[in-house]
C-alpha atoms as a PDB file:
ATOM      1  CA  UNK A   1       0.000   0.000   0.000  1.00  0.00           C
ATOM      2  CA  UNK A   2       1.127   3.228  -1.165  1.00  0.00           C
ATOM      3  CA  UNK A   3       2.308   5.832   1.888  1.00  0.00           C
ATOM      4  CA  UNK A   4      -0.452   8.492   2.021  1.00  0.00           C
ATOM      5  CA  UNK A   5       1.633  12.095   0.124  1.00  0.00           C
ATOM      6  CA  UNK A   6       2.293  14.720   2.295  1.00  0.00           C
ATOM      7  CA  UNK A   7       1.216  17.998   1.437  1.00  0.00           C
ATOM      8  CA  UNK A   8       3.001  20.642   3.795  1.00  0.00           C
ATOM      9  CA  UNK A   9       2.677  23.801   2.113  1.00  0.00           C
ATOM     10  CA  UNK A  10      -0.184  25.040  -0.215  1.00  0.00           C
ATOM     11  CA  UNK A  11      -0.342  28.322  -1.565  1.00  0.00           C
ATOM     12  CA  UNK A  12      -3.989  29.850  -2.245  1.00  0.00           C
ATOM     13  CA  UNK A  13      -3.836  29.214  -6.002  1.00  0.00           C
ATOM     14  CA  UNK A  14      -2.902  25.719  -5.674  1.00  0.00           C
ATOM     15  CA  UNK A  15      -5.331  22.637  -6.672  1.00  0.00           C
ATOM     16  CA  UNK A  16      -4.285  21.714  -3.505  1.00  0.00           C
ATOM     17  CA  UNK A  17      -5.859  24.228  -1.667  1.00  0.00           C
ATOM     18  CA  UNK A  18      -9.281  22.905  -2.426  1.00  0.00           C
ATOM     19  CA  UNK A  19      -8.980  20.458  -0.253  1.00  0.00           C
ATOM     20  CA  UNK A  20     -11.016  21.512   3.533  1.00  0.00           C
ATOM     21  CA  UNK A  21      -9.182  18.735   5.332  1.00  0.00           C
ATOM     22  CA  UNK A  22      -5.737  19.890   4.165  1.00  0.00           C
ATOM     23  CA  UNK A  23      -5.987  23.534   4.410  1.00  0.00           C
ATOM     24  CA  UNK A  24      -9.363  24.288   6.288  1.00  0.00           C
ATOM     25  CA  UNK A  25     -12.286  25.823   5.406  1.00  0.00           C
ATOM     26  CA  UNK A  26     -10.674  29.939   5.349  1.00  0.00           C
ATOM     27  CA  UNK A  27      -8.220  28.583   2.747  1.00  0.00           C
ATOM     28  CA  UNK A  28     -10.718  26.257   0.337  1.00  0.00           C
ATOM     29  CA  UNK A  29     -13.383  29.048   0.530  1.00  0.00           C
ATOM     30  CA  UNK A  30     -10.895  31.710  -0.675  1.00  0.00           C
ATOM     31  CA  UNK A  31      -9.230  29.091  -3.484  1.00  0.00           C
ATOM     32  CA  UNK A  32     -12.843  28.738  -5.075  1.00  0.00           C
ATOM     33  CA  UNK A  33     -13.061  32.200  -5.458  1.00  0.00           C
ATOM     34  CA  UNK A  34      -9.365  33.471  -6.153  1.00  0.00           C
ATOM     35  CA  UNK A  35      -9.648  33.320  -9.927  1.00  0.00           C
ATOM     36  CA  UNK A  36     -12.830  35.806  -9.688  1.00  0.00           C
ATOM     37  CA  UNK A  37     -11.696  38.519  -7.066  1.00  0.00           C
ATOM     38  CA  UNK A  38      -8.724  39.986  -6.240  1.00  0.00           C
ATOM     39  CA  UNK A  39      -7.402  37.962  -3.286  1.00  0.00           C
ATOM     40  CA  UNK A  40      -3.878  39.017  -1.293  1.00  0.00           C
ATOM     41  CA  UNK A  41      -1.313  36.185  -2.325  1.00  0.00           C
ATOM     42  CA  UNK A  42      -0.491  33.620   0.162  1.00  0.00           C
ATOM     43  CA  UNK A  43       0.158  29.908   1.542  1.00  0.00           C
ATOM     44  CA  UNK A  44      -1.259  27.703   3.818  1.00  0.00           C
ATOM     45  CA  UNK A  45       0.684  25.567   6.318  1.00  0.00           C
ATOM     46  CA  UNK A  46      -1.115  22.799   5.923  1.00  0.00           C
ATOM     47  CA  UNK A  47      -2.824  19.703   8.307  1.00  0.00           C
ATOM     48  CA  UNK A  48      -0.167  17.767   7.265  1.00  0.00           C
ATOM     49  CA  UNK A  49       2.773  19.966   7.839  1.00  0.00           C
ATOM     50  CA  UNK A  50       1.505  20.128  11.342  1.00  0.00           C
ATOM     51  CA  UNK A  51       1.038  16.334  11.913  1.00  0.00           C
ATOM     52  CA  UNK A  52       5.117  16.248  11.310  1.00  0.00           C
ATOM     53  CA  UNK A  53       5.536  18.354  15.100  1.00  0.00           C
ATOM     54  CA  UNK A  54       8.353  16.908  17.140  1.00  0.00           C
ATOM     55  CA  UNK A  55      10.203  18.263  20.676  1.00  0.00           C
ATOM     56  CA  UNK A  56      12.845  19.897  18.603  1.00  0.00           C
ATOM     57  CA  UNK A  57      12.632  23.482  18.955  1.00  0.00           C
ATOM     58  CA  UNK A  58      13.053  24.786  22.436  1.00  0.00           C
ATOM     59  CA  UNK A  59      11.320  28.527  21.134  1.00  0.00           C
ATOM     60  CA  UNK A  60       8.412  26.527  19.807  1.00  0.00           C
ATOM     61  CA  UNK A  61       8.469  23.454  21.786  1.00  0.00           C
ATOM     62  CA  UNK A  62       5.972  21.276  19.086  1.00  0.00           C
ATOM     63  CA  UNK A  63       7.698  22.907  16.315  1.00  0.00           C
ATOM     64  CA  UNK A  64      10.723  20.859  14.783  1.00  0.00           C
ATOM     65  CA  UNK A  65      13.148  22.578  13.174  1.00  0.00           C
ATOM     66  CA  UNK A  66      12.086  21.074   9.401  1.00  0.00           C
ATOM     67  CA  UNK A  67       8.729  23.103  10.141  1.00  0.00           C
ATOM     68  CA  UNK A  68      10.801  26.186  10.691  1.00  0.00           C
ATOM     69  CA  UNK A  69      12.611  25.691   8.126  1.00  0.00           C
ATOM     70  CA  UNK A  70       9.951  25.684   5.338  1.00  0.00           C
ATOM     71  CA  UNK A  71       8.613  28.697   7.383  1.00  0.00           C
ATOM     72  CA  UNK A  72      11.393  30.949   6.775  1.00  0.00           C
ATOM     73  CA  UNK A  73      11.535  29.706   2.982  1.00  0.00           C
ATOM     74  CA  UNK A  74       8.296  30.176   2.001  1.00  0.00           C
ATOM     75  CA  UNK A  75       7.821  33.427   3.722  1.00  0.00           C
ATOM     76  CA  UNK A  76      10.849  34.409   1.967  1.00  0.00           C
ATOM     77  CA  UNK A  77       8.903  33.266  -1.411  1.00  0.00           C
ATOM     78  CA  UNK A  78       6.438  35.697  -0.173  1.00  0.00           C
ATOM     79  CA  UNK A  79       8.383  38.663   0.063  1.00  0.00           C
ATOM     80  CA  UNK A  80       9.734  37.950  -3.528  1.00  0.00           C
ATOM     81  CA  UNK A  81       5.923  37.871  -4.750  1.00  0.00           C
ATOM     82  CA  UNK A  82       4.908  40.856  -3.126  1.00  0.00           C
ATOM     83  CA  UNK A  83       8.287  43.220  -3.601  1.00  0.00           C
ATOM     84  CA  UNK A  84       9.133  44.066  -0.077  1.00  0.00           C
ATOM     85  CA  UNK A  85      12.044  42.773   2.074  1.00  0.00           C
ATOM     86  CA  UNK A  86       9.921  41.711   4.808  1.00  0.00           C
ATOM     87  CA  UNK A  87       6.334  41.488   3.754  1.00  0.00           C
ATOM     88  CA  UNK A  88       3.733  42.424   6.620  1.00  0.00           C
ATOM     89  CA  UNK A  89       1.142  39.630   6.871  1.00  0.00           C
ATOM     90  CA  UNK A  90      -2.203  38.360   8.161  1.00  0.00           C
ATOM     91  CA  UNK A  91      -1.559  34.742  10.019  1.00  0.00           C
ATOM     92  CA  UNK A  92      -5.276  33.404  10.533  1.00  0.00           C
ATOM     93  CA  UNK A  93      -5.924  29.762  11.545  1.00  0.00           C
ATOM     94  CA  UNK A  94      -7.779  27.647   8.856  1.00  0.00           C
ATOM     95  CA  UNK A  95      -9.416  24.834  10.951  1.00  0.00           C
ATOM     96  CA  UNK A  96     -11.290  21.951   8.988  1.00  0.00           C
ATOM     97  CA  UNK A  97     -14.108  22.454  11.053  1.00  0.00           C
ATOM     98  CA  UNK A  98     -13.814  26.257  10.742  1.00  0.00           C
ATOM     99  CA  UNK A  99     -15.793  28.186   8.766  1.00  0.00           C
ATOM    100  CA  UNK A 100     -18.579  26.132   7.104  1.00  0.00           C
ATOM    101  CA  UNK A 101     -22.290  25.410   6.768  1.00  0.00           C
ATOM    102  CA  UNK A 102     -23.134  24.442  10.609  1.00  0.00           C
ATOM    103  CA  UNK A 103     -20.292  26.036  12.750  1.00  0.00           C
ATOM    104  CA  UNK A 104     -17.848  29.134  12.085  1.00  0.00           C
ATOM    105  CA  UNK A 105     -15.711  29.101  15.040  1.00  0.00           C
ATOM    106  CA  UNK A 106     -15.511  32.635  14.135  1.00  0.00           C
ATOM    107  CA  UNK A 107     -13.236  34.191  16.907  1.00  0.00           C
ATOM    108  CA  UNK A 108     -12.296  30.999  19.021  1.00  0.00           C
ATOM    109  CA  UNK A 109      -9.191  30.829  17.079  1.00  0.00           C
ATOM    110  CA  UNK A 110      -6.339  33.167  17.027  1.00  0.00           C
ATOM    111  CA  UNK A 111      -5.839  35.967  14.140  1.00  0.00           C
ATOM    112  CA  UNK A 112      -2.636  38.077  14.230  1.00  0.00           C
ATOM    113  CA  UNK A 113      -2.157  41.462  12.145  1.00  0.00           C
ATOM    114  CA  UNK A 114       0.892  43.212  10.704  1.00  0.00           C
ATOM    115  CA  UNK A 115       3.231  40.756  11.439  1.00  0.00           C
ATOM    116  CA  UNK A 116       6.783  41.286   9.760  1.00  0.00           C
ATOM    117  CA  UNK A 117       9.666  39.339   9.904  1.00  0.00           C
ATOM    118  CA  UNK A 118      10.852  35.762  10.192  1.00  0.00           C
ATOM    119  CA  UNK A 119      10.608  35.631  13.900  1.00  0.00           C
ATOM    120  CA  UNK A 120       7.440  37.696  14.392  1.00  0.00           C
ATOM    121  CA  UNK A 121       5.332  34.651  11.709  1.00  0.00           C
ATOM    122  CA  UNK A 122       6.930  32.118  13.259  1.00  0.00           C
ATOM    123  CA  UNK A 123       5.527  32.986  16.527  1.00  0.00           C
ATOM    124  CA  UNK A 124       2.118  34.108  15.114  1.00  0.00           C
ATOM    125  CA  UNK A 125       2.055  30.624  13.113  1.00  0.00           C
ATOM    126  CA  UNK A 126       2.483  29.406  16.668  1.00  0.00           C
ATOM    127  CA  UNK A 127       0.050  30.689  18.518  1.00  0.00           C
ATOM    128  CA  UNK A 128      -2.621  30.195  16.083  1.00  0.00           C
ATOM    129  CA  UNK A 129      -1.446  26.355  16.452  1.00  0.00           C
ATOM    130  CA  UNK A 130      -1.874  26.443  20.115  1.00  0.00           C
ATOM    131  CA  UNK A 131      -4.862  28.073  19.456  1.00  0.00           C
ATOM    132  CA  UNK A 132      -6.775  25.053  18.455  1.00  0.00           C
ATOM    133  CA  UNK A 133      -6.203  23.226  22.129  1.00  0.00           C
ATOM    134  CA  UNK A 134      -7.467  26.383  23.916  1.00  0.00           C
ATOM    135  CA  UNK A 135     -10.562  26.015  26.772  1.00  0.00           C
ATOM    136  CA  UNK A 136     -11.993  28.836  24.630  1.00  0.00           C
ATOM    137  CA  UNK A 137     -12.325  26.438  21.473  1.00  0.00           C
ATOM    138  CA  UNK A 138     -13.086  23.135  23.835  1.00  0.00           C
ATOM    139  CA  UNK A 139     -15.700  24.980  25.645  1.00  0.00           C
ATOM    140  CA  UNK A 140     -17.156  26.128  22.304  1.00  0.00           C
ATOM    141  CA  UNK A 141     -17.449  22.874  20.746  1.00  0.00           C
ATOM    142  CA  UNK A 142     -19.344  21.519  23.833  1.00  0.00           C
ATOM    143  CA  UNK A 143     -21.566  24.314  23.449  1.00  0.00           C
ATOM    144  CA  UNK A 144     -22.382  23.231  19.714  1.00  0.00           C
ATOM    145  CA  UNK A 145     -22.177  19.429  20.857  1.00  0.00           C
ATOM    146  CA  UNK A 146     -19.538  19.259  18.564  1.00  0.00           C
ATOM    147  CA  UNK A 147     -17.242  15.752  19.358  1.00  0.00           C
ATOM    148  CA  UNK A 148     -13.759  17.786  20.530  1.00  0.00           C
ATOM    149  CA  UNK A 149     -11.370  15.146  19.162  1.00  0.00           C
ATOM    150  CA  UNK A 150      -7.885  16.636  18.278  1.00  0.00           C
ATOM    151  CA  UNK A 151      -8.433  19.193  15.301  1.00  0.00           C
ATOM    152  CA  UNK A 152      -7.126  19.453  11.956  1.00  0.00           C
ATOM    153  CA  UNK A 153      -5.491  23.075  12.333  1.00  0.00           C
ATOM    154  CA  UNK A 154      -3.973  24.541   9.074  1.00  0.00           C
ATOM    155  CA  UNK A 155      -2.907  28.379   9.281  1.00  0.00           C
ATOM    156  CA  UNK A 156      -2.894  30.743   6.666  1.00  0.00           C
ATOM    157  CA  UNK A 157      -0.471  33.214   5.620  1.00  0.00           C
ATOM    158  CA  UNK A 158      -1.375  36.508   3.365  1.00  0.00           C
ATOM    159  CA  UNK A 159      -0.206  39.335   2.770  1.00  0.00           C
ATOM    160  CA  UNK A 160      -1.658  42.708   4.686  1.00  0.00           C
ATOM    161  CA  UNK A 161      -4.013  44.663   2.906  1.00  0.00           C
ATOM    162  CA  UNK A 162      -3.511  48.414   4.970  1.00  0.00           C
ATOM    163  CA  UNK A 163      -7.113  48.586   4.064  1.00  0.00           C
ATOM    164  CA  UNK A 164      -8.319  52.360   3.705  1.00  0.00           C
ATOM    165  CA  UNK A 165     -11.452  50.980   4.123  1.00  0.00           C
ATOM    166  CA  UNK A 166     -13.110  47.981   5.375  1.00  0.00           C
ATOM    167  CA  UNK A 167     -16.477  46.167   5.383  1.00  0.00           C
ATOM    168  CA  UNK A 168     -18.618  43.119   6.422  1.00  0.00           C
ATOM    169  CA  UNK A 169     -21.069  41.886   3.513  1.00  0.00           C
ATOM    170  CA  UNK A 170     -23.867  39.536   3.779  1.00  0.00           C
ATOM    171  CA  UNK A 171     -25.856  38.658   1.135  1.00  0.00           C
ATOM    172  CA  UNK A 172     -28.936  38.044   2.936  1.00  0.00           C
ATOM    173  CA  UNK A 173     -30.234  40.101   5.782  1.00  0.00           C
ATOM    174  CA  UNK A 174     -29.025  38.361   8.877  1.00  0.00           C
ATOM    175  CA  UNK A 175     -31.492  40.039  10.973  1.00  0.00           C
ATOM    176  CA  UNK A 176     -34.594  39.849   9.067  1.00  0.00           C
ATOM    177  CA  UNK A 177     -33.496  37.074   6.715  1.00  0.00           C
ATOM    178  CA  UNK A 178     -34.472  38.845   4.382  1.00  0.00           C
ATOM    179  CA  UNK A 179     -33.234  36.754   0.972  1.00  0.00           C
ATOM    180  CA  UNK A 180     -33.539  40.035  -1.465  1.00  0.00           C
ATOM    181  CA  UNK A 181     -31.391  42.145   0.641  1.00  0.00           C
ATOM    182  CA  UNK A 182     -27.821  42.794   1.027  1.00  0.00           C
ATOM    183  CA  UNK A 183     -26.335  44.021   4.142  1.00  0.00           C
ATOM    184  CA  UNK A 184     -23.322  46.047   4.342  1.00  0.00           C
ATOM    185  CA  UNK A 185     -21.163  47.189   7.365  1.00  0.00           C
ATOM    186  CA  UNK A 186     -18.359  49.713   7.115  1.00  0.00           C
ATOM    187  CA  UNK A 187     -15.742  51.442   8.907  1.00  0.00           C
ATOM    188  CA  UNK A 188     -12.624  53.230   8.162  1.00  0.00           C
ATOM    189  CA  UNK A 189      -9.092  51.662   8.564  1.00  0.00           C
ATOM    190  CA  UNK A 190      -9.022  47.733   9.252  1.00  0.00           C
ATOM    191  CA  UNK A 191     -11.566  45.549   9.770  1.00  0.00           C
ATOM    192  CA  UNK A 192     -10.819  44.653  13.297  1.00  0.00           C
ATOM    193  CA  UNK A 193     -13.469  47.063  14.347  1.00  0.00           C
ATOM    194  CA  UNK A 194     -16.111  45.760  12.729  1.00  0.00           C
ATOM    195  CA  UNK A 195     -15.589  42.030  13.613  1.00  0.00           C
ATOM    196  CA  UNK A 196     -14.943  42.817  16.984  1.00  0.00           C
ATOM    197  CA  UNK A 197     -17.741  44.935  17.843  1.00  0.00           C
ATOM    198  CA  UNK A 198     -15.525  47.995  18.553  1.00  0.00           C
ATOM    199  CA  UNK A 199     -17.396  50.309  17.030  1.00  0.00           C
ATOM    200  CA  UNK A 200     -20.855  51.093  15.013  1.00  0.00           C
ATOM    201  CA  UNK A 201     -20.429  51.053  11.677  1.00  0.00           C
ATOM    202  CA  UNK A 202     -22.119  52.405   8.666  1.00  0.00           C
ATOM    203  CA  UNK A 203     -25.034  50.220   7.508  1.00  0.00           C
ATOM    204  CA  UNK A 204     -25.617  50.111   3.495  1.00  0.00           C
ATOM    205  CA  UNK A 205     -28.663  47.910   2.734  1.00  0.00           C
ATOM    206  CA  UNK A 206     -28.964  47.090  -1.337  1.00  0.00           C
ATOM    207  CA  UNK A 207     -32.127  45.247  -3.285  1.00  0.00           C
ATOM    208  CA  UNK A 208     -30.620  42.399  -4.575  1.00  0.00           C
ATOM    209  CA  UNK A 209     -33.013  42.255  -7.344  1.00  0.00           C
ATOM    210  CA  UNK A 210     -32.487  45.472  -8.391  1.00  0.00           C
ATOM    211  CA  UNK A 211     -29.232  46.033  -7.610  1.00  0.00           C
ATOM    212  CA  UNK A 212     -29.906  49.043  -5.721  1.00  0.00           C
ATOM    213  CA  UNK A 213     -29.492  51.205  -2.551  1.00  0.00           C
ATOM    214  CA  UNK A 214     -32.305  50.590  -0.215  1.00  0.00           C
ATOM    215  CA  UNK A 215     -31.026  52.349   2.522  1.00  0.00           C
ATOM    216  CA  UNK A 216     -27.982  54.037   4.026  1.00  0.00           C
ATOM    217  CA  UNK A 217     -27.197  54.494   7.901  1.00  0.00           C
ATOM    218  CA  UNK A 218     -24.278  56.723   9.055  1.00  0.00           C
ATOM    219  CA  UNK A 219     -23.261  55.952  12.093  1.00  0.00           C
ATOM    220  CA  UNK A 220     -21.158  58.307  13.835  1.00  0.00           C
ATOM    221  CA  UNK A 221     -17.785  56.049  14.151  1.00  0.00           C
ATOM    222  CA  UNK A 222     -15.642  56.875  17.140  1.00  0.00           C
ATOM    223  CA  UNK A 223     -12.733  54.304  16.490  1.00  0.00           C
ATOM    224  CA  UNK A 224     -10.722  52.635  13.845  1.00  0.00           C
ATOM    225  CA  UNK A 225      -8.200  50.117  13.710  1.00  0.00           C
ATOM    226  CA  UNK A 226      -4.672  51.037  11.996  1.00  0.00           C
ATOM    227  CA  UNK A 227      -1.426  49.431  11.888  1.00  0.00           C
ATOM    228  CA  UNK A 228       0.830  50.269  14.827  1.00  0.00           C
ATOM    229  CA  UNK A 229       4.322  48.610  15.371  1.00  0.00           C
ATOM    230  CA  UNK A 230       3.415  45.490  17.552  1.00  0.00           C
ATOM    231  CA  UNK A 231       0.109  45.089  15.137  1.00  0.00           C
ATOM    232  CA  UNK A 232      -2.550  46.891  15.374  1.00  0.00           C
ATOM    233  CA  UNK A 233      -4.445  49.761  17.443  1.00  0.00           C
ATOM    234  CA  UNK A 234      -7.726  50.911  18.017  1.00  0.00           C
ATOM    235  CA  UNK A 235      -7.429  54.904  17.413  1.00  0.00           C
ATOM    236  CA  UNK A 236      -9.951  57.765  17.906  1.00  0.00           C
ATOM    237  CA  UNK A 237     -11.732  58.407  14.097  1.00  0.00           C
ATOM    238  CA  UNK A 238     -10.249  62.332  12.883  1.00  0.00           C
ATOM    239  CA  UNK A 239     -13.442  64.587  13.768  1.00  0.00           C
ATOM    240  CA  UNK A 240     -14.576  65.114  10.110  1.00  0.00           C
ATOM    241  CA  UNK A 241     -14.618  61.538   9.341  1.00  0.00           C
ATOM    242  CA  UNK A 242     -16.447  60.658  12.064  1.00  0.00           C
ATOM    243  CA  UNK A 243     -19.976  61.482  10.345  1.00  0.00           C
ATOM    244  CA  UNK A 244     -18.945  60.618   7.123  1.00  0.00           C
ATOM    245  CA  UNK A 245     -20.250  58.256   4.778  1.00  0.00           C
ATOM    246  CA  UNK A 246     -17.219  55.627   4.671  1.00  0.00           C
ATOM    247  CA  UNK A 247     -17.899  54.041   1.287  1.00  0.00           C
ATOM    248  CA  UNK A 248     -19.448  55.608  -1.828  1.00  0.00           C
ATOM    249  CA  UNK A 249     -22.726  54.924  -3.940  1.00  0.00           C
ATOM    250  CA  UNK A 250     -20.838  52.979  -6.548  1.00  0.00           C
ATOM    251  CA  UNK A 251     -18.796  51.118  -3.976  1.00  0.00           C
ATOM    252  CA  UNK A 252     -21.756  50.232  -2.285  1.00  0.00           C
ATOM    253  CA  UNK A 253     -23.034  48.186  -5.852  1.00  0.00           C
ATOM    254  CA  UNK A 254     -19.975  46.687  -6.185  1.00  0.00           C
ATOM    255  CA  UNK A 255     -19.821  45.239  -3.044  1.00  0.00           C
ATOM    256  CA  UNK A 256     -23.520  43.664  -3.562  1.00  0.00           C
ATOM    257  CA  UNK A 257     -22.386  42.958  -6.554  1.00  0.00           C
ATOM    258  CA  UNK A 258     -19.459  40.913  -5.197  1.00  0.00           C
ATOM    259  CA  UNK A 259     -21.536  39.199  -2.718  1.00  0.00           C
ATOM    260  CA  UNK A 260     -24.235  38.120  -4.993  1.00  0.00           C
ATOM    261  CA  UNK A 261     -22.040  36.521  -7.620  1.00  0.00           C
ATOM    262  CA  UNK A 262     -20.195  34.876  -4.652  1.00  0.00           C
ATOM    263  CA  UNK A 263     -23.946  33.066  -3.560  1.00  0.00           C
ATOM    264  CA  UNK A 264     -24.336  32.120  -6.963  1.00  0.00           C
ATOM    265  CA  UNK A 265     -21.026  30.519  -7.155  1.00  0.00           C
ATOM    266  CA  UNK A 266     -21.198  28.569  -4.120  1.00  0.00           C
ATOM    267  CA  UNK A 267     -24.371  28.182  -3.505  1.00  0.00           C
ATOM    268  CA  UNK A 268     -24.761  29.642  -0.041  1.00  0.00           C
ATOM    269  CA  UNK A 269     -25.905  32.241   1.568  1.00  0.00           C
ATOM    270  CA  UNK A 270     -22.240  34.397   2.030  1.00  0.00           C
ATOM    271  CA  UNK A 271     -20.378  36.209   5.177  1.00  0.00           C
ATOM    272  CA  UNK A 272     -17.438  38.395   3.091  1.00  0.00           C
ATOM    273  CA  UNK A 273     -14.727  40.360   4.703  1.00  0.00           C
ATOM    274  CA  UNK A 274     -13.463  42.738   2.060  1.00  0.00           C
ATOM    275  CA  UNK A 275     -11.225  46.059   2.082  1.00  0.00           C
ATOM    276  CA  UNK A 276     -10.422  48.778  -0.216  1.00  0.00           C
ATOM    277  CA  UNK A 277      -7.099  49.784  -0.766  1.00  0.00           C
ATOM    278  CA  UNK A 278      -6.148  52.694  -3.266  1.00  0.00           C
ATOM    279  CA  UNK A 279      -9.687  52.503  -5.072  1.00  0.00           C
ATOM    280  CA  UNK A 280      -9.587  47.870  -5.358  1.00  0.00           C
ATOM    281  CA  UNK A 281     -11.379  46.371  -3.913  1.00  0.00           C
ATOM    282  CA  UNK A 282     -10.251  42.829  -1.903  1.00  0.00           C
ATOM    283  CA  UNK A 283     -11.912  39.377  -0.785  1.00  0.00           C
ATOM    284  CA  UNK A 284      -9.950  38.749   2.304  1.00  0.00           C
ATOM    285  CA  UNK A 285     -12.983  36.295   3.761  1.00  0.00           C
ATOM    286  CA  UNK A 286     -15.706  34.475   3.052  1.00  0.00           C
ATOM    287  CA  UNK A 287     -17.723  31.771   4.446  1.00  0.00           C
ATOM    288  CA  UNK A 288     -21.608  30.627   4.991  1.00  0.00           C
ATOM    289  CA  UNK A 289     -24.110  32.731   7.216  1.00  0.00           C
ATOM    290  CA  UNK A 290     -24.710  29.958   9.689  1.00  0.00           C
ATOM    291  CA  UNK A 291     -27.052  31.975  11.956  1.00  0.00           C
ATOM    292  CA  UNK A 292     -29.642  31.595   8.895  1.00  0.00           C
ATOM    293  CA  UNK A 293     -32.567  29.151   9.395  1.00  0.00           C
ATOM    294  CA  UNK A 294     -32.040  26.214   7.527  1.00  0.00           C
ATOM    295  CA  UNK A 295     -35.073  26.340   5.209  1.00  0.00           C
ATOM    296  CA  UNK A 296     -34.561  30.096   4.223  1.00  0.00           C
ATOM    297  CA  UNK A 297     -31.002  28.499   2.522  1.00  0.00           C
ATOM    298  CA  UNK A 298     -30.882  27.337  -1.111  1.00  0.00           C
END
């Protein structure tokens, strides 16, 4: 019987990264979709390349020195890719059980932001790891009645977007369900904010249909997230930005745009995280709305 191949890196445009149980469901949702949208270039550490952990590295005590190793090289690949010396990345876990149809696990894991330099990935790659054997991720699982056997953790690797702009879009109301509406939320800087419930964002709701703005709500937006040397930090909004409208009409439309040919593509009902950068627009996320009743879905 032939061994089983292992896979230990996958970059985003790989065949490879199709696979949920290789690379998790952050990485295989943003592979089906990286030929449509623009999507910031990066690789996934995959399942595999963590099965391989031995007590070699005293820094990173499950970390042998081969997984190191291919850190440092294809971080360096990175940097070539992108232009820069030392790239500044996003390290996000990519779980197998993360992000699809029934759970999210949105927020048990660890995400790290403007991280630069060998070192500073290899310890974010680490802690995302470790994330996975948390209490926070056990206790959610029993929560969900999810079986808690060891996980299949994959982490991702992209480079930063320094988003002027970011935004949460759902292509169905998840308040009202609402199936012909999609609902926007926007705030300056990075979208830390948003996720995290740091601050109230502009609301943009758009006719599906139609293709047109049904409503807008301008909140007045206290804080942003920018990046600061260690990562990020939440900052006071400059006063006459505060009470402006973050995004424009035609931004708006192609944001519903974006998140209505995403449902058609994968057949779900779709969570985005997106940012604008210099007038482009970027998929950074994507993944089901799970907190929709299961008969409103296709």
């Amino acid at each position: 019987m032939n061994k089983k191949q292992i896979i230990g890196i996958s970059w985003i445009h790989q065949k490879e990264s199709e696979n949920i149980e290789l690379v998790g469901g952050k990485t295989a949702n943003l592979k089906r979709l990286n030929d449509i949208f623009p999507v910031p270039p990066g690789f996934c550490l995959t399942s595999d390349f963590f099965s391989k952990t031995t007590q070699a590295s005293a820094e990173f005590p499950e970390f042998s020195k081969e997984i190191l190793k291919t850190i440092e090289k294809d971080y360096e690949k990175l940097c070539e890719i992108c232009g820069v010396k030392e790239v500044s990345v996003a390290v996000r876990s990519s779980a197998a059980d993360e992000d699809g149809h029934q759970l999210s696990f949105a927020g048990q894991y660890d995400t790290f932001l403007n991280i630069c330099g060998l070192k500073a990935v290899s310890e974010a790659v680490y802690k995302c790891y470790k994330s996975a054997f948390s209490e926070q991720v056990k206790s959610y699982s029993d929560m969900k009645k999810q079986v808690h056997d060891v996980p299949k953790m994959a982490v991702l690797i992209q480079q930063l977007v320094v988003s002027d702009i970011s935004a949460v879009v759902f292509s169905i109301n998840p308040v009202t369900h609402n199936r012909n509406e999609i609902v926007i939320n926007a705030n300056w800087g990075l979208g830390e904010s948003i996720v995290d419930g740091q601050v109230t964002p502009d609301t943009y709701i758009v006719n599906k249909m139609e293709m047109t703005i049904q409503s807008i709500d301008i909140a007045e937006k206290q804080k942003m997230n920018i990046i600061a040397a260690d990562g990020t930090q939440l900052v006071p909004v400059p006063r006459l930005m505060a009470n402006q409208q973050v995004i424009a009409d035609e931004q708006i439309i192609q944001m519903a745009q974006m998140a209505l040919q995403i449902e058609k593509n994968t057949n779900w009902y779709a969570d985005i995280e997106c940012a604008w950068k210099d007038d482009k627009l970027y998929l950074l996320q994507c993944r089901p709305v799970t907190s929709i009743d299961k008969r409103t879905n296709h």
